[in-house]
N, C-alpha and C. Protein backbone atom coordinates (compact mmCIF):
# COMPACT_ATOMS: atom_id res chain seq x y z
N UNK A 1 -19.61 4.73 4.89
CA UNK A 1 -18.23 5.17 4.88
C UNK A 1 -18.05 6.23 3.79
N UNK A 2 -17.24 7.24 3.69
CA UNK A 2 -17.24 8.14 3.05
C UNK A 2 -15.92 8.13 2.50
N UNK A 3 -16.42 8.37 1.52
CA UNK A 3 -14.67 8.23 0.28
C UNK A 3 -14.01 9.74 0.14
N UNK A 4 -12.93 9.50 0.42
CA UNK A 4 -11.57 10.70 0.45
C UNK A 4 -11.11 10.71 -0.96
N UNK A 5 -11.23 11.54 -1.72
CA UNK A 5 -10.55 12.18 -2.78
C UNK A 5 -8.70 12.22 -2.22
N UNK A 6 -7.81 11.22 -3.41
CA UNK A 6 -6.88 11.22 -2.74
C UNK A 6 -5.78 12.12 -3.80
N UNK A 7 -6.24 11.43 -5.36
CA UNK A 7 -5.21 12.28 -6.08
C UNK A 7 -5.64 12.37 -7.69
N UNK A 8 -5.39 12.48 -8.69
CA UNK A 8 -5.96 12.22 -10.02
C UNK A 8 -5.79 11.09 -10.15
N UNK A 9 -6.06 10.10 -11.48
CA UNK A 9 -5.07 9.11 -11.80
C UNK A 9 -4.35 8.98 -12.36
N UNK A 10 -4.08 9.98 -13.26
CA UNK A 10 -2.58 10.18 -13.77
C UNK A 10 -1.70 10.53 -13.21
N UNK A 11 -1.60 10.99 -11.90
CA UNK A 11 -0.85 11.16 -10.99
C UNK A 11 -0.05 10.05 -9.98
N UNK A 12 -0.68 8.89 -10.56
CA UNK A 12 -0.36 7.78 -9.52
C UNK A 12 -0.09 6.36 -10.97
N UNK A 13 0.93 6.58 -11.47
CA UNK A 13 1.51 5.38 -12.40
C UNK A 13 1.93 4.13 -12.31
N UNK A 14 2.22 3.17 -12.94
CA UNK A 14 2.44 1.67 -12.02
C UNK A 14 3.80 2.35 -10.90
N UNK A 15 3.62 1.25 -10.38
CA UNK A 15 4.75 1.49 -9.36
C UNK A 15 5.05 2.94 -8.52
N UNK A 16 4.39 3.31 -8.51
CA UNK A 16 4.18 5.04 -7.35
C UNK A 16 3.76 4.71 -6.56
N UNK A 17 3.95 5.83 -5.56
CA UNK A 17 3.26 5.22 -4.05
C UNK A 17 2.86 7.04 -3.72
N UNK A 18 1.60 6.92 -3.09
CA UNK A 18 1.35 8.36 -2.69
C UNK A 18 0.76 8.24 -0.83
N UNK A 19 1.18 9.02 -0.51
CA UNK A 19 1.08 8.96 0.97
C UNK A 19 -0.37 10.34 1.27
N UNK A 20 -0.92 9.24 1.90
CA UNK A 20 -2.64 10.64 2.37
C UNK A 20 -2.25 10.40 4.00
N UNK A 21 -1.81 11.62 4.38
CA UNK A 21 -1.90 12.63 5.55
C UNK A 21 -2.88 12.71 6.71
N UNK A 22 -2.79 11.69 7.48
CA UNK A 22 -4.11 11.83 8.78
C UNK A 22 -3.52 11.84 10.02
N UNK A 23 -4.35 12.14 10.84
CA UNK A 23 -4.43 12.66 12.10
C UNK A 23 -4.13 11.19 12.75
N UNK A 24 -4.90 10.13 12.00
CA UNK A 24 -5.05 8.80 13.38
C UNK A 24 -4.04 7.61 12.41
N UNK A 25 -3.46 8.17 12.09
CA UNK A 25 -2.17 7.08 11.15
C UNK A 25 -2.76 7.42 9.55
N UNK A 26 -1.26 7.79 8.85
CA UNK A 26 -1.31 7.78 7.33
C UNK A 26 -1.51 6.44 6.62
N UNK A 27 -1.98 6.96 4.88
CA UNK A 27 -2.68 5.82 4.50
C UNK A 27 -1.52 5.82 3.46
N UNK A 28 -0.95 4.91 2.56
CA UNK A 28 -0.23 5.21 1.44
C UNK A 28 -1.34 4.42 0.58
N UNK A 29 -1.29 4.87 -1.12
CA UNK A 29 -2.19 4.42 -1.95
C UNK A 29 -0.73 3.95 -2.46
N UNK A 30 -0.79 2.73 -3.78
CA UNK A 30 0.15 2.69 -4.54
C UNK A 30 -0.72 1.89 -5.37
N UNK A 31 -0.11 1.97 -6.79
CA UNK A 31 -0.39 1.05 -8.41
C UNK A 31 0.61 0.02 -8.80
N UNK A 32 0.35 -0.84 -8.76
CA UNK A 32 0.28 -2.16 -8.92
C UNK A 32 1.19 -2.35 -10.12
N UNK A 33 2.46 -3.08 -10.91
CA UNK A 33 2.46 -3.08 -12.42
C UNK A 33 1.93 -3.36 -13.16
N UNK A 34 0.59 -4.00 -12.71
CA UNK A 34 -0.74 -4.30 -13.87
C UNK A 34 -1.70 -3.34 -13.67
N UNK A 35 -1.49 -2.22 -12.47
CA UNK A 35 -2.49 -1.06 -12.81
C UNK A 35 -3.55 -0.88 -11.84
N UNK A 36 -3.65 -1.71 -11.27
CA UNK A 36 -4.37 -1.89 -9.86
C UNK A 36 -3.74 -1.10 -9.15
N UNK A 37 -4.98 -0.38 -8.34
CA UNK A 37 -4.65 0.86 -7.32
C UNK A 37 -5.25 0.22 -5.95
N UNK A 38 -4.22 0.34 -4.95
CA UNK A 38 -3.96 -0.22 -3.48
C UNK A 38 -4.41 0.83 -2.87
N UNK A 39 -4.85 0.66 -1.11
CA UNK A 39 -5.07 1.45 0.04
C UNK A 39 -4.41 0.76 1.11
N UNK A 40 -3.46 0.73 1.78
CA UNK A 40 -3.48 0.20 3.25
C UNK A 40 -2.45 1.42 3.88
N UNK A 41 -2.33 0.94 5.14
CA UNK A 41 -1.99 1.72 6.22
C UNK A 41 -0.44 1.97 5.92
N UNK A 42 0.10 3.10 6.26
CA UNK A 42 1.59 3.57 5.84
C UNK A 42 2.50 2.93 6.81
N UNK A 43 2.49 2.37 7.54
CA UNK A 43 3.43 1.70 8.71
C UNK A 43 3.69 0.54 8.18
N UNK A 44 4.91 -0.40 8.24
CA UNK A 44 5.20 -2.05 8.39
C UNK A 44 4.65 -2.15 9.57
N UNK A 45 4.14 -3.24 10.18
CA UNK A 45 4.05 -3.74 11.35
C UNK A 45 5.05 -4.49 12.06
N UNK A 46 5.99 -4.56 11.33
CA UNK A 46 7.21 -5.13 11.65
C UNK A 46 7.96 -4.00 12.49
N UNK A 47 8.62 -2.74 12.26
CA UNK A 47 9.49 -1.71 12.89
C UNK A 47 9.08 -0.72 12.12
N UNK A 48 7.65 -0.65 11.44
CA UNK A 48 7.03 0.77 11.93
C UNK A 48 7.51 1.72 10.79
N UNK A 49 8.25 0.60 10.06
CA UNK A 49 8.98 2.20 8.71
C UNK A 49 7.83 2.41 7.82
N UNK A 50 7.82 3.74 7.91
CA UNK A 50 6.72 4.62 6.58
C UNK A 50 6.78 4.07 5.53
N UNK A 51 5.69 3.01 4.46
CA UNK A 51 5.86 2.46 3.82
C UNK A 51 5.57 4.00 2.64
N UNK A 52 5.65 4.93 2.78
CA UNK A 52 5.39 6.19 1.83
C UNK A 52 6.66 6.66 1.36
N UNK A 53 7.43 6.13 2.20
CA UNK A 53 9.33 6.90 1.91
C UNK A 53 10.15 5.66 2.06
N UNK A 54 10.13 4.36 2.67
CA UNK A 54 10.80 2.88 3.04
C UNK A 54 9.99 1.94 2.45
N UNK A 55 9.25 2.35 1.40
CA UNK A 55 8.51 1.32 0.43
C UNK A 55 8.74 1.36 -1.02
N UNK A 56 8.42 0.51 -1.41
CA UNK A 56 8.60 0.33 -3.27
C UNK A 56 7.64 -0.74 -3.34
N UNK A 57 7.00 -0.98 -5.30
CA UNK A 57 6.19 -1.50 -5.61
C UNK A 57 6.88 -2.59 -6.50
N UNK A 58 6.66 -3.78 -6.44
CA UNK A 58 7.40 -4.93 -6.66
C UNK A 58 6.58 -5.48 -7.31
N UNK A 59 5.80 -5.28 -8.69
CA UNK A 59 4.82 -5.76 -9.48
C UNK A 59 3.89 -6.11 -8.69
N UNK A 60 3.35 -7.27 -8.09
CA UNK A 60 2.02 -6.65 -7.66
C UNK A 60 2.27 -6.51 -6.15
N UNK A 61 3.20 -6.46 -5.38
CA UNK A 61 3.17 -6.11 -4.12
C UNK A 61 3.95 -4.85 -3.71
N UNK A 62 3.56 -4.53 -2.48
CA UNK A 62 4.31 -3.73 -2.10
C UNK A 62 5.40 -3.86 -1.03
N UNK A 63 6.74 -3.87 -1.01
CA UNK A 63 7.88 -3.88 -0.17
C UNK A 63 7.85 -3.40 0.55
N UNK A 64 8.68 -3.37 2.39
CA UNK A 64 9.30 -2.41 2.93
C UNK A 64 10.95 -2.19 2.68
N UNK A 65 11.44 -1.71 2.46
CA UNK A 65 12.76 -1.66 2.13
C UNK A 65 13.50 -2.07 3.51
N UNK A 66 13.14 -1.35 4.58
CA UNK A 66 14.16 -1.42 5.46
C UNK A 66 14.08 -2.97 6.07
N UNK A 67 13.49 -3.89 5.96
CA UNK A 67 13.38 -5.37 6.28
C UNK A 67 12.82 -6.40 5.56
N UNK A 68 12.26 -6.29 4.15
CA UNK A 68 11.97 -6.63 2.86
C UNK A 68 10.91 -7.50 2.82
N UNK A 69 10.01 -7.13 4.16
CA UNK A 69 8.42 -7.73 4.01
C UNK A 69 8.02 -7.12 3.18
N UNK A 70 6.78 -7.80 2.21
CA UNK A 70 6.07 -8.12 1.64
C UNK A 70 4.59 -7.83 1.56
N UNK A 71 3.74 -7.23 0.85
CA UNK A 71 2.19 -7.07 1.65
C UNK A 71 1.49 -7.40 -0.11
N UNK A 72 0.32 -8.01 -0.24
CA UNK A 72 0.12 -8.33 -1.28
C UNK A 72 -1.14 -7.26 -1.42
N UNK A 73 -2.40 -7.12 -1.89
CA UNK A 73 -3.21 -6.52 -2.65
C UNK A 73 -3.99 -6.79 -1.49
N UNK A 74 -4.21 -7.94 -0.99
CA UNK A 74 -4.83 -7.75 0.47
C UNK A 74 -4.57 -7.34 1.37
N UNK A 75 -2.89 -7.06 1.79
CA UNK A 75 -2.68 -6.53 3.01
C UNK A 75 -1.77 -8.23 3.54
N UNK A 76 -2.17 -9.53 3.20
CA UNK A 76 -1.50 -10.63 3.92
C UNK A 76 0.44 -10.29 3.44
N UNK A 77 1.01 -10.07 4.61
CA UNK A 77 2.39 -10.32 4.76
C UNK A 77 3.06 -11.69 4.80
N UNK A 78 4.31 -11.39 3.75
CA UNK A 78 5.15 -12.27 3.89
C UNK A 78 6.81 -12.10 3.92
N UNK A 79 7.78 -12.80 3.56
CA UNK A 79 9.12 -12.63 3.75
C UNK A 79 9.67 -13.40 2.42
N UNK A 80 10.62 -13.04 1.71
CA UNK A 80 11.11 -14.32 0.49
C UNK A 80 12.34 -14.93 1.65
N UNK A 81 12.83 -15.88 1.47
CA UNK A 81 13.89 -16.44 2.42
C UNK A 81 15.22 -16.24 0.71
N UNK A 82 16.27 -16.95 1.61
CA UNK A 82 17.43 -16.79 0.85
C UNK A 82 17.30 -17.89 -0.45
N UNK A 83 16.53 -18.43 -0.19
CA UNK A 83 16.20 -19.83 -0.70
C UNK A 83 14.79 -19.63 -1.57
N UNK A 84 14.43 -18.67 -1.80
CA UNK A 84 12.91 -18.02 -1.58
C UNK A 84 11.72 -19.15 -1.74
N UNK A 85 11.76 -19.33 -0.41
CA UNK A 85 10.53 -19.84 0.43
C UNK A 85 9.65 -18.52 0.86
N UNK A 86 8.26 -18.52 0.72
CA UNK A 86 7.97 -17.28 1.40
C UNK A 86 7.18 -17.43 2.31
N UNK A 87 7.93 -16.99 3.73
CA UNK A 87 7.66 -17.01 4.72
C UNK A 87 6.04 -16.25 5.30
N UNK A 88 5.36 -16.81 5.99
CA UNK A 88 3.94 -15.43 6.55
C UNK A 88 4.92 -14.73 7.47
N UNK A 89 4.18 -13.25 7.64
CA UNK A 89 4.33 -12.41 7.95
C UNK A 89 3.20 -11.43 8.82
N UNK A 90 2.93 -10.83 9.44
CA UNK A 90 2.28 -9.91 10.18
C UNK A 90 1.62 -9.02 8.93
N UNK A 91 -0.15 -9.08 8.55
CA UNK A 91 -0.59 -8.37 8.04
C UNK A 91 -0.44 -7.07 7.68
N UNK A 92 -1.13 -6.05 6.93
CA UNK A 92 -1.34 -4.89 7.08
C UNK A 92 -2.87 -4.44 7.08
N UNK A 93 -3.10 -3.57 7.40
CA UNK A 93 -4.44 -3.51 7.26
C UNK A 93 -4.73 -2.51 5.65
N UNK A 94 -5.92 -2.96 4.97
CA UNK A 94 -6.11 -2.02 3.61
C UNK A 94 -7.42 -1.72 3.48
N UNK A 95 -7.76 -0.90 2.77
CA UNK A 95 -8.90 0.07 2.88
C UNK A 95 -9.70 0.02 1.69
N UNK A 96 -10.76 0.02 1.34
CA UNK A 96 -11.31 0.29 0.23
C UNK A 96 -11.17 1.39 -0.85
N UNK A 97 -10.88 1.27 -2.73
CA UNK A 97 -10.50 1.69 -3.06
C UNK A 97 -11.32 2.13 -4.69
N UNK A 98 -11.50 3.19 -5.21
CA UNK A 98 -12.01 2.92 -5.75
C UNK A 98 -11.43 4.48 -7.27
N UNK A 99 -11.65 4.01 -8.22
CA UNK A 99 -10.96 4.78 -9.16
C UNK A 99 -12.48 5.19 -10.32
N UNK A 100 -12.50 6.30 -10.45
CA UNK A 100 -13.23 6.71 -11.15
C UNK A 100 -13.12 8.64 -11.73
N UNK A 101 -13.64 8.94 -12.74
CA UNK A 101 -13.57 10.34 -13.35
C UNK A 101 -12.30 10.73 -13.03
N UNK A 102 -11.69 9.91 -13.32
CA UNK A 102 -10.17 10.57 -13.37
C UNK A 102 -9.20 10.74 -11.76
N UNK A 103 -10.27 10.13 -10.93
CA UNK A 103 -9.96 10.52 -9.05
C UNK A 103 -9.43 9.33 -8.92
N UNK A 104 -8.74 9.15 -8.18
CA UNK A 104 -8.84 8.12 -7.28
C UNK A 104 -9.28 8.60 -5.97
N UNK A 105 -10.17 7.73 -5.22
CA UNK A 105 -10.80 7.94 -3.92
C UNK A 105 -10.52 6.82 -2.63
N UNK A 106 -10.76 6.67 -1.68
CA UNK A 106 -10.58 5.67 -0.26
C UNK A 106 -11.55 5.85 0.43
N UNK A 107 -11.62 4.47 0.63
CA UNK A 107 -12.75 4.85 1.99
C UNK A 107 -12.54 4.23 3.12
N UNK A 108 -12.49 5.27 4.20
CA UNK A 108 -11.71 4.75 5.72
C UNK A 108 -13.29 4.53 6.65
N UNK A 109 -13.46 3.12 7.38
CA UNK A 109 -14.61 3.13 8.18
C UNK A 109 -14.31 4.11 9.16
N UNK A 110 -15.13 4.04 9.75
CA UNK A 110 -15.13 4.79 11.21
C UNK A 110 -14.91 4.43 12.15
């Protein structure tokens, strides 16, 4: 698998989200509030909103705004209830990630 140069790492601070641009579905990267750098797919699987522009980083997960699933560092989805119980949810898929010389990079199989 071959790793994509996505952005520096100072360019990507806790809680940012950066969106990489493809042909067969976008990827969003985002940082974690402990600093951990994410890869998964830019869609909810729920209704499909661009988690690159309808997302935010919620210490270590990432939100969709427009229906307030949940995706953790793996990609497993969930829901908080009113009561916050947290409900499962419909995965995401995430990608391998890897931070070095100042890059951050991804690597998408084939």
């Amino acid at each position: 698998m071959p790793w994509i140069d996505v952005t520096k790492s100072e360019r990507l601070a806790s809680g940012q989200i950066v969106t990489v641009d493809r042909e067969d579905g976008d990827i969003v990267v985002w940082r974690t509030t402990a600093g951990k750098v994410v890869a998964c797919d830019a869609r909810c699987p729920h209704q499909w909103s661009h988690l690159g522009t309808a997302g935010a980083v919620d210490g270590e997960e990432l939100v969709c705004l427009s229906h307030f699933w949940r995706f953790d560092q793996e990609g497993t989805g969930s829901k908080l209830s009113a009561a916050g119980r947290r409900d499962e949810k419909s995965s995401i898929r995430t990608f391998a990630v890897r931070e070095q010389a100042g890059r951050i990079e991804i690597s998408i199989p084939d």
